[in-house]
N, C-alpha and C. Protein backbone atom coordinates (compact mmCIF):
# COMPACT_ATOMS: atom_id res chain seq x y z
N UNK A 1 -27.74 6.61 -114.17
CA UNK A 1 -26.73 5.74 -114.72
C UNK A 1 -26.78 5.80 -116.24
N UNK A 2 -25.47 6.16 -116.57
CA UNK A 2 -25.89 5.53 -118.41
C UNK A 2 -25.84 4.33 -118.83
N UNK A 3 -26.59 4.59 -120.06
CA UNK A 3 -27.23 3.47 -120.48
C UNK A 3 -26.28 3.10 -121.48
N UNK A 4 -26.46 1.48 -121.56
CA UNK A 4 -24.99 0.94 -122.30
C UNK A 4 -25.47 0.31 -123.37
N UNK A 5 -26.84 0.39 -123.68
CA UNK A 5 -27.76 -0.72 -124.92
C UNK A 5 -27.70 -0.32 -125.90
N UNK A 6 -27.65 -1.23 -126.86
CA UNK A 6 -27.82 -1.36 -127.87
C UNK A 6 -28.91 -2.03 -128.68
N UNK A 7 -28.92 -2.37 -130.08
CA UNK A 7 -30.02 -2.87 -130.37
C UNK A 7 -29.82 -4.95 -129.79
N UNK A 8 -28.62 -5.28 -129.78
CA UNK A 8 -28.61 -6.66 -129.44
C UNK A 8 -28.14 -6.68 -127.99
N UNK A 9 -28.09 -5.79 -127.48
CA UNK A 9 -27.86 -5.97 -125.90
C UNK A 9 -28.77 -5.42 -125.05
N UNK A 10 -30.00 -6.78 -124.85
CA UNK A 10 -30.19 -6.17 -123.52
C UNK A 10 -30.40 -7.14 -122.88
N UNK A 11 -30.87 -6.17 -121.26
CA UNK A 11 -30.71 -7.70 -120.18
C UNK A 11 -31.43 -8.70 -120.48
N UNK A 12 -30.25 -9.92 -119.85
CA UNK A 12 -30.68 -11.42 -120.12
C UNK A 12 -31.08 -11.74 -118.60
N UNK A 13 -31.88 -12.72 -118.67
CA UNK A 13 -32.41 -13.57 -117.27
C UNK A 13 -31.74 -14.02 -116.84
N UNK A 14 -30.89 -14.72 -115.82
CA UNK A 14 -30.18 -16.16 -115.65
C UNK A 14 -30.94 -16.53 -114.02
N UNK A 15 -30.69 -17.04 -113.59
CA UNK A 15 -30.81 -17.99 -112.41
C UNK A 15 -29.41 -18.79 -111.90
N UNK A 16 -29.39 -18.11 -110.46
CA UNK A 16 -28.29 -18.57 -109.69
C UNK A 16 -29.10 -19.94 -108.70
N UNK A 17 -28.49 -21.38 -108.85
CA UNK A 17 -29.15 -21.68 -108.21
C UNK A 17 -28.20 -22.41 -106.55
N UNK A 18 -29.14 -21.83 -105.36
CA UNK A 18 -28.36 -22.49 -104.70
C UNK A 18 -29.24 -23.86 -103.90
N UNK A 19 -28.56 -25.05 -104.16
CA UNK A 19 -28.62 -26.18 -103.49
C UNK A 19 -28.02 -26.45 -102.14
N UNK A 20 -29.26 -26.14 -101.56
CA UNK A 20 -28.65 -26.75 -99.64
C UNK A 20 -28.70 -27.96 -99.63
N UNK A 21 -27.48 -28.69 -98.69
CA UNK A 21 -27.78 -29.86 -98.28
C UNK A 21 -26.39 -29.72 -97.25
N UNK A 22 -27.44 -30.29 -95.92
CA UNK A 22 -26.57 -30.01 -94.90
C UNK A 22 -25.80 -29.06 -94.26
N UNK A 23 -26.30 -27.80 -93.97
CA UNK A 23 -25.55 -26.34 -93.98
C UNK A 23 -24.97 -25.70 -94.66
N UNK A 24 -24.70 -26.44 -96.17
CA UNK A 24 -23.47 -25.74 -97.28
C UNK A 24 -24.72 -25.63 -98.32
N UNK A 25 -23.79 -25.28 -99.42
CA UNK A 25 -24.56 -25.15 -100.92
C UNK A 25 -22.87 -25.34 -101.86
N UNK A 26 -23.26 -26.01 -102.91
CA UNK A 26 -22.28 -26.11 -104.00
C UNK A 26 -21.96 -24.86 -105.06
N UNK A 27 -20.68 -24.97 -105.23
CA UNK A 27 -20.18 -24.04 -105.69
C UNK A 27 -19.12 -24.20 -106.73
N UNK A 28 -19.15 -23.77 -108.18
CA UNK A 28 -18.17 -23.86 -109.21
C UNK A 28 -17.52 -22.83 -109.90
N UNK A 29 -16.25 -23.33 -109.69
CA UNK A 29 -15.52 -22.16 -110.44
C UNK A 29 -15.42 -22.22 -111.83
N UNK A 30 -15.48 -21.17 -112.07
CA UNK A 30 -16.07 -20.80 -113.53
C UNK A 30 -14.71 -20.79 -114.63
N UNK A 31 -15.11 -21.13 -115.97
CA UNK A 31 -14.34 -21.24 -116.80
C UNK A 31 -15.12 -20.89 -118.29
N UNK A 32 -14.01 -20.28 -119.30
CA UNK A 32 -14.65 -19.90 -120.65
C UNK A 32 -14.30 -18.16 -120.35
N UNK A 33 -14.70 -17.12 -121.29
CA UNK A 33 -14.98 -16.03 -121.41
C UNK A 33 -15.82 -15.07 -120.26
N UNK A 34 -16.52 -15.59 -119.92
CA UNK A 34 -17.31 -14.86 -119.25
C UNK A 34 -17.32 -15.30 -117.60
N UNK A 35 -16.33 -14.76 -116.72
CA UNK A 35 -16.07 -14.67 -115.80
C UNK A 35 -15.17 -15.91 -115.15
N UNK A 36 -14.71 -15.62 -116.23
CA UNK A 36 -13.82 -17.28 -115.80
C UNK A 36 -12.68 -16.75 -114.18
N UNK A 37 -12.51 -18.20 -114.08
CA UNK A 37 -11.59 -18.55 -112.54
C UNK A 37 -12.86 -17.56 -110.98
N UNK A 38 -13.56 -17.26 -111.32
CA UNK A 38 -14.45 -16.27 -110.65
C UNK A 38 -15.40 -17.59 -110.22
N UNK A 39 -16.05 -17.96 -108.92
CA UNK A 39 -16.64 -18.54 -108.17
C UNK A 39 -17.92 -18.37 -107.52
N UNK A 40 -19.21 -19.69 -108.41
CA UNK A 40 -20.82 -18.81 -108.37
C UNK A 40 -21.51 -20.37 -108.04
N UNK A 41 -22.26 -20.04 -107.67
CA UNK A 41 -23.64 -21.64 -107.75
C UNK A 41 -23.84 -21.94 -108.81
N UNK A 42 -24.31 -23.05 -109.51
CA UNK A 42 -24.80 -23.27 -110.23
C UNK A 42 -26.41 -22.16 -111.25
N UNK A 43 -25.66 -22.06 -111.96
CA UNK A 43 -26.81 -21.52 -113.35
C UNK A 43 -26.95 -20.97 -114.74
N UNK A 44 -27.45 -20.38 -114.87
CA UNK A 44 -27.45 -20.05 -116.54
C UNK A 44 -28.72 -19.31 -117.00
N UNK A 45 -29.25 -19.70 -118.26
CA UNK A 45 -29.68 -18.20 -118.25
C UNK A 45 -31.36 -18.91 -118.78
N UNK A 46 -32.48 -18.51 -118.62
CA UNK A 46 -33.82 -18.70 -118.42
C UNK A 46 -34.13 -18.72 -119.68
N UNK A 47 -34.89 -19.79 -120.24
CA UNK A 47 -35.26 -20.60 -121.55
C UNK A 47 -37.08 -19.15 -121.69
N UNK A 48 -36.82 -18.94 -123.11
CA UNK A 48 -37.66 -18.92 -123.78
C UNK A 48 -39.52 -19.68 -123.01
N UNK A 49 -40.14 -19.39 -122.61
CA UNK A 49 -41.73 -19.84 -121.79
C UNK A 49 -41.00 -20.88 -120.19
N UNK A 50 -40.41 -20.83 -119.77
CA UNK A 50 -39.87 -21.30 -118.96
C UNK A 50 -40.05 -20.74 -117.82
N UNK A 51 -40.32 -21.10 -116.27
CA UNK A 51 -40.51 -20.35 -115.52
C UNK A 51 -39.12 -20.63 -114.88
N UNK A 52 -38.76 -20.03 -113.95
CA UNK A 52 -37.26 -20.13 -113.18
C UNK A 52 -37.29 -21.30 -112.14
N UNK A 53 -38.14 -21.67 -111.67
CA UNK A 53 -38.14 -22.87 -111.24
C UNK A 53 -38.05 -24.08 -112.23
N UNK A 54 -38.25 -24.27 -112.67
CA UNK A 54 -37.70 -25.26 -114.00
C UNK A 54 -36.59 -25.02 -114.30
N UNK A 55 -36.43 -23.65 -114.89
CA UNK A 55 -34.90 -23.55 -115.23
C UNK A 55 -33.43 -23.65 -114.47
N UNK A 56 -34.02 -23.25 -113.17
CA UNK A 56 -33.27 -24.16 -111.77
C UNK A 56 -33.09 -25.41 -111.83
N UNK A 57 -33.90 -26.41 -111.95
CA UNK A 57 -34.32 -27.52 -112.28
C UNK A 57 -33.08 -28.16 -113.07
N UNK A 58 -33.31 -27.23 -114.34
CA UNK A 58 -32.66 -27.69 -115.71
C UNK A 58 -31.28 -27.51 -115.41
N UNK A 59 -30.95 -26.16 -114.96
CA UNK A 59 -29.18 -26.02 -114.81
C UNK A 59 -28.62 -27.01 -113.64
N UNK A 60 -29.47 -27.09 -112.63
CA UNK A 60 -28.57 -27.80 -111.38
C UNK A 60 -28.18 -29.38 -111.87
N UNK A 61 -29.13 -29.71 -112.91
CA UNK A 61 -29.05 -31.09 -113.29
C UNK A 61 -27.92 -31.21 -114.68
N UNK A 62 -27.93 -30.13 -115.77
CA UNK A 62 -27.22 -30.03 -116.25
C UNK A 62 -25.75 -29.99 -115.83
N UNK A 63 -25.75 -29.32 -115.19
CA UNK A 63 -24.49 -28.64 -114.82
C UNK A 63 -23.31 -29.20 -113.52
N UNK A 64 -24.75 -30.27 -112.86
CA UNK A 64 -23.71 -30.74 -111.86
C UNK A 64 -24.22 -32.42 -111.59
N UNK A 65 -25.42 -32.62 -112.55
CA UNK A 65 -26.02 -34.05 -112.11
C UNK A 65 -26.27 -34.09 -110.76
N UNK A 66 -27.49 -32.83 -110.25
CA UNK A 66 -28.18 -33.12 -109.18
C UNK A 66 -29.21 -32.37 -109.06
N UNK A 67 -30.45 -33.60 -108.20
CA UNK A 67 -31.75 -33.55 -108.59
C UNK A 67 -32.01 -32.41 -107.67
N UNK A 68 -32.71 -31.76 -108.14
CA UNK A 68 -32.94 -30.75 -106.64
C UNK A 68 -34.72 -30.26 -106.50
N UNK A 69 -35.14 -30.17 -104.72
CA UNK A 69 -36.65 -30.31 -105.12
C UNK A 69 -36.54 -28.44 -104.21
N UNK A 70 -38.10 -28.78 -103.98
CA UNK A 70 -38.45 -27.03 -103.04
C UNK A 70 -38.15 -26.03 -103.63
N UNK A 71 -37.85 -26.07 -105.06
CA UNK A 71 -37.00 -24.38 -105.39
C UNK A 71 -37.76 -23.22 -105.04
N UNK A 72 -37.68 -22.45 -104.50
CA UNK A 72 -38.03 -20.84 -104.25
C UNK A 72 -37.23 -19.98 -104.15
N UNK A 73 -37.86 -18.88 -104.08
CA UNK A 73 -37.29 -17.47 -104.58
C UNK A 73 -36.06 -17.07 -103.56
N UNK A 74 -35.12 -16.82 -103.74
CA UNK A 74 -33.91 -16.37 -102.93
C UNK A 74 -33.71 -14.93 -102.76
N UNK A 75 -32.97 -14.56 -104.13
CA UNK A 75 -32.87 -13.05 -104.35
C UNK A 75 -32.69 -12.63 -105.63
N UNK A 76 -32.78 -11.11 -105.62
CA UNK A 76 -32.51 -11.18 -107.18
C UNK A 76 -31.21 -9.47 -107.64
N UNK A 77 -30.79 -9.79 -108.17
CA UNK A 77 -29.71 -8.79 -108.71
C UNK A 77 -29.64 -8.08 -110.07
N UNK A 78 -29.08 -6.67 -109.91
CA UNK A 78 -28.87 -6.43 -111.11
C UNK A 78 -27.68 -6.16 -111.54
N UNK A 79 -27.24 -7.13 -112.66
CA UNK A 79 -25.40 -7.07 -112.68
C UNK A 79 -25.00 -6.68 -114.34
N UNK A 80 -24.36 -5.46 -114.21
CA UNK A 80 -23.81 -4.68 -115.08
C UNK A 80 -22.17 -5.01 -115.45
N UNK A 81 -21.81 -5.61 -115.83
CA UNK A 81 -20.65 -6.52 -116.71
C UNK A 81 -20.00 -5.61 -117.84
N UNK A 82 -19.93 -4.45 -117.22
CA UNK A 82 -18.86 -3.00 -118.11
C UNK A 82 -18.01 -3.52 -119.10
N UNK A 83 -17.12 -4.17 -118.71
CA UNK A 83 -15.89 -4.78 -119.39
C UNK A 83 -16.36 -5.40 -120.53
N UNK A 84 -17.37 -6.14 -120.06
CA UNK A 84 -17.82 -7.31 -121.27
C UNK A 84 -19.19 -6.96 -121.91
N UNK A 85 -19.61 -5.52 -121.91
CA UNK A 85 -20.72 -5.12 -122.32
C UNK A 85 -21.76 -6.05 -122.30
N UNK A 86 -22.17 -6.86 -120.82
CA UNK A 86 -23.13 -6.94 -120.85
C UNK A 86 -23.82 -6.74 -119.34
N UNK A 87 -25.43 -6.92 -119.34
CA UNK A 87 -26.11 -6.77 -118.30
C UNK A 87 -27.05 -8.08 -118.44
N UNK A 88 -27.18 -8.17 -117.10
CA UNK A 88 -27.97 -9.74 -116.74
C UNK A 88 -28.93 -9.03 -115.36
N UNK A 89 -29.60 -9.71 -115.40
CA UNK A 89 -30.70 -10.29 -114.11
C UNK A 89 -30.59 -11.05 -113.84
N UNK A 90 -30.04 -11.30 -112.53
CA UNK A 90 -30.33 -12.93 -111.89
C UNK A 90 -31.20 -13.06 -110.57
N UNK A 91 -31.87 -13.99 -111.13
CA UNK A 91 -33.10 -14.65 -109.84
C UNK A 91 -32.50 -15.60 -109.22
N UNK A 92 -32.14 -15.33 -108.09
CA UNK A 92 -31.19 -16.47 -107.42
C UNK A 92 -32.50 -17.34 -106.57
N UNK A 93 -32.11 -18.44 -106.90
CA UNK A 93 -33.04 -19.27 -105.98
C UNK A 93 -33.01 -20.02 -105.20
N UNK A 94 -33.53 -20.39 -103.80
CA UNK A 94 -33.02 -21.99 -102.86
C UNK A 94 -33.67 -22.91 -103.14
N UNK A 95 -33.09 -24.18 -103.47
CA UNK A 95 -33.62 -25.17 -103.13
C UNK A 95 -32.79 -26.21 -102.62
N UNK A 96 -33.54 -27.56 -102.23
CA UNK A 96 -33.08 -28.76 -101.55
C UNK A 96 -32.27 -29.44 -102.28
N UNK A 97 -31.46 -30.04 -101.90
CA UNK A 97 -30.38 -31.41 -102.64
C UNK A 97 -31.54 -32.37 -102.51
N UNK A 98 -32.19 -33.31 -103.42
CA UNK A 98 -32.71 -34.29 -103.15
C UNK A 98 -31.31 -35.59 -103.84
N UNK A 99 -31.02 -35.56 -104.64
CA UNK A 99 -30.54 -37.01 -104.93
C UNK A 99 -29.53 -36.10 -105.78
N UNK A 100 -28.21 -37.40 -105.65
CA UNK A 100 -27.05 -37.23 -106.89
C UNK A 100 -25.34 -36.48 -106.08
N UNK A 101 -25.00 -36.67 -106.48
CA UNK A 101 -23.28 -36.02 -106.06
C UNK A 101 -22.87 -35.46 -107.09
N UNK A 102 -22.07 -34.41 -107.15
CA UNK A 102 -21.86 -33.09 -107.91
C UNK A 102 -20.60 -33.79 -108.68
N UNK A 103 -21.10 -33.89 -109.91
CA UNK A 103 -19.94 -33.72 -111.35
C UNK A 103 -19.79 -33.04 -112.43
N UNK A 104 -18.87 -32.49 -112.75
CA UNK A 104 -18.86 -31.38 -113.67
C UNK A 104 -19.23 -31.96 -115.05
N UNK A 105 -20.55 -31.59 -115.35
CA UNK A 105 -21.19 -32.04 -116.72
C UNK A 105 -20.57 -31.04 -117.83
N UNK A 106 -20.23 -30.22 -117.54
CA UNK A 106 -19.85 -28.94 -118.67
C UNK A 106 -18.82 -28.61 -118.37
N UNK A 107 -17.45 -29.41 -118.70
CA UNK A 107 -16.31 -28.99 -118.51
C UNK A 107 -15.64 -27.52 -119.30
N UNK A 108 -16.29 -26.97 -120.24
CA UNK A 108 -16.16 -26.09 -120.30
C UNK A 108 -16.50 -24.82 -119.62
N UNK A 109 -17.28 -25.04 -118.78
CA UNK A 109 -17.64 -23.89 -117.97
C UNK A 109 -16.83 -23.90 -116.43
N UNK A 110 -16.92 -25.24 -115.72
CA UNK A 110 -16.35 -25.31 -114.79
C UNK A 110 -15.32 -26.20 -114.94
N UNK A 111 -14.21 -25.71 -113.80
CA UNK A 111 -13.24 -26.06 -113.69
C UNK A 111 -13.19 -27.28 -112.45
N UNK A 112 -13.71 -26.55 -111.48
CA UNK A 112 -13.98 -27.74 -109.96
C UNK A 112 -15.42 -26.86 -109.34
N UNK A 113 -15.54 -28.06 -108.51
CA UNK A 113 -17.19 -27.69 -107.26
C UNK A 113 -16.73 -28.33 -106.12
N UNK A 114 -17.48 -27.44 -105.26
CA UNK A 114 -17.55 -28.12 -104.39
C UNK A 114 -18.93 -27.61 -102.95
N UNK A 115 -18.63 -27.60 -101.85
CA UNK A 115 -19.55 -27.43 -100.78
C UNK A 115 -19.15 -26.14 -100.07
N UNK A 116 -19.95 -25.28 -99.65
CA UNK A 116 -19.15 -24.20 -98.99
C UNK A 116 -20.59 -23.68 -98.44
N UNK A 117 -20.46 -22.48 -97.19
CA UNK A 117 -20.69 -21.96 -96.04
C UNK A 117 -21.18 -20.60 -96.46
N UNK A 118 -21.91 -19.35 -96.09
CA UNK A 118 -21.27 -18.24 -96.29
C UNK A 118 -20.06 -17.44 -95.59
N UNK A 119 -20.01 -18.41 -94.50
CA UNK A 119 -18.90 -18.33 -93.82
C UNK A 119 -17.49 -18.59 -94.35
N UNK A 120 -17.26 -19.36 -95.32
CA UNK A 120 -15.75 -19.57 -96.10
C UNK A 120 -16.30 -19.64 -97.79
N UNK A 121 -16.77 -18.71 -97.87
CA UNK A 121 -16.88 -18.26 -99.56
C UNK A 121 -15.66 -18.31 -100.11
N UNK A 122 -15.35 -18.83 -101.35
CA UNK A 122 -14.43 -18.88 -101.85
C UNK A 122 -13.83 -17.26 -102.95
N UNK A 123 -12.51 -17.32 -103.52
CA UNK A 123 -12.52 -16.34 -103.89
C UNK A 123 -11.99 -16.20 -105.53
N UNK A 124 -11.87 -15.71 -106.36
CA UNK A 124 -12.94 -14.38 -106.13
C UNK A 124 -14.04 -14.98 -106.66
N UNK A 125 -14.68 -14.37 -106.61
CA UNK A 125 -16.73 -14.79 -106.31
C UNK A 125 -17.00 -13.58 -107.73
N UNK A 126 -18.47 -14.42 -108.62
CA UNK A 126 -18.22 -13.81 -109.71
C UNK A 126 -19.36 -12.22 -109.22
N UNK A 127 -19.50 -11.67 -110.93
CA UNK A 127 -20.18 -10.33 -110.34
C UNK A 127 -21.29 -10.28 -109.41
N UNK A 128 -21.95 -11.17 -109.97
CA UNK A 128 -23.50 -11.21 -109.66
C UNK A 128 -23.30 -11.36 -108.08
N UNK A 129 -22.53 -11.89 -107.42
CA UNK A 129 -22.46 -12.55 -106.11
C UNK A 129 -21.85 -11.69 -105.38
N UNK A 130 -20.94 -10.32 -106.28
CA UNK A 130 -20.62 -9.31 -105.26
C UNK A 130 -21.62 -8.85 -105.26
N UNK A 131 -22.72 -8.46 -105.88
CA UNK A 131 -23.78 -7.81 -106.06
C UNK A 131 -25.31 -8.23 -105.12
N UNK A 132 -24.78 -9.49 -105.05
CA UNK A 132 -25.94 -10.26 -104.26
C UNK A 132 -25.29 -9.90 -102.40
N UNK A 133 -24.05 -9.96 -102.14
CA UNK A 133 -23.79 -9.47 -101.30
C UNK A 133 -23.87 -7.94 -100.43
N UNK A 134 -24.25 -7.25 -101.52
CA UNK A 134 -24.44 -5.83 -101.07
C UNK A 134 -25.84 -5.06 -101.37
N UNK A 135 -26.56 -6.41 -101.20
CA UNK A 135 -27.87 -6.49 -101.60
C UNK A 135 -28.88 -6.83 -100.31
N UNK A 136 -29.92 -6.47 -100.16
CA UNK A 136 -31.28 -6.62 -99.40
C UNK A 136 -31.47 -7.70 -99.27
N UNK A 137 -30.92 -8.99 -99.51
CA UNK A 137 -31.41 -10.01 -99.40
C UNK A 137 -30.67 -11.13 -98.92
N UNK A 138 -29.37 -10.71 -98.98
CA UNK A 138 -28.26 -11.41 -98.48
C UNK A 138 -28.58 -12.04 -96.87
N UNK A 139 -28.70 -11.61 -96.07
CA UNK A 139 -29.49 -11.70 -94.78
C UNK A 139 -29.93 -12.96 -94.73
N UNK A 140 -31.40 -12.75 -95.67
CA UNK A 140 -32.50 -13.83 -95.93
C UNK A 140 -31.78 -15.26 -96.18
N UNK A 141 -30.59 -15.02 -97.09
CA UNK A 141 -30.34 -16.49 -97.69
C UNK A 141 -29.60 -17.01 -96.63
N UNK A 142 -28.41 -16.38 -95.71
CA UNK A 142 -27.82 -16.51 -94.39
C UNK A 142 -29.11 -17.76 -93.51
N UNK A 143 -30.04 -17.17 -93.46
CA UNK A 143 -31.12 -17.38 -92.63
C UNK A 143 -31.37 -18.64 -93.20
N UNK A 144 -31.77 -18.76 -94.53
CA UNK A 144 -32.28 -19.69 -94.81
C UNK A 144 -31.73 -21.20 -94.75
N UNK A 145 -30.00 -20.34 -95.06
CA UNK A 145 -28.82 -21.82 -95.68
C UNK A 145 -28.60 -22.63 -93.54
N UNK A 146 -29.02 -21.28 -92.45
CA UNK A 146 -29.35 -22.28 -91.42
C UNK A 146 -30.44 -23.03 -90.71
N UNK A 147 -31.46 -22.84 -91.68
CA UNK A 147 -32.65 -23.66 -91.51
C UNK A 147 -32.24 -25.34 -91.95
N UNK A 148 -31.44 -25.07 -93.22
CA UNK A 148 -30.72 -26.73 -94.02
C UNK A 148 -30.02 -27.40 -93.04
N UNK A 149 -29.59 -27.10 -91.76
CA UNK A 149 -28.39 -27.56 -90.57
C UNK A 149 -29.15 -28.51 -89.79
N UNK A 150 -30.94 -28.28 -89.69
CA UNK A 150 -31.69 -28.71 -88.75
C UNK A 150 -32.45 -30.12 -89.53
């Protein structure tokens, strides 16, 4: 593959986070520059000594005012953003809804949220999430989001 770097571009971290509660996980459509009207979980991009469980932590609460506990490892992607010259890593992660109902804290980023299935994914779904779909791990999270039903 060629390589698209430069001296100020290279891959960034982020964390996709998904919150089960009750067979679904929340979902916001995106707004601003960077993949806007395009539809992802909650996240953003991994702080400076921070581990990704925290930073899960930090975005789900930021971003939607909800507490979330159990985070672990989900999946992880590598998403190449041609158009917009950039490349990211994302560590997608599961965890639990413990407390709070979903409001858009960052109206600049999102537009609406809501609850969804992998069964009625909404559309269009941003890169990282086509990428997570045609990925080794997709399976696993299937599996996991019906362990949240029980």
């Amino acid at each position: 593959m060629k390589s698209i770097s430069n001296e100020e571009n290279h891959p960034k971290i982020g964390v996709g986070v998904f919150i089960f509660r009750g067979g679904e996980f929340l979902m916001g459509q995106r707004k601003g520059t960077h993949g806007t009207d395009t539809w992802s979980v909650p996240g953003g991009y991994q702080e400076f000594g921070e581990s990704w469980e925290d930073a899960s932590m930090r975005e789900a609460m930021e971003e939607t005012g909800i507490k979330i506990k159990n985070v672990r490892f989900g999946a992880i992607t590598n998403n190449i953003f041609t158009d917009e010259n950039k490349h990211t890593i994302t560590i997608w992660t599961i965890s639990d809804w413990e407390s709070g109902e979903p409001v858009i804290n960052e109206p600049d980023k999102f537009v609406r949220q809501d609850w969804f299935d992998f069964d009625s994914l909404p559309e269009p779904l941003f890169l990282p999430w086509r990428e997570l779909i045609a990925g080794e791990f997709y399976e696993n999270l299937r599996l996991e989001l019906a362990k949240s039903k029980k």
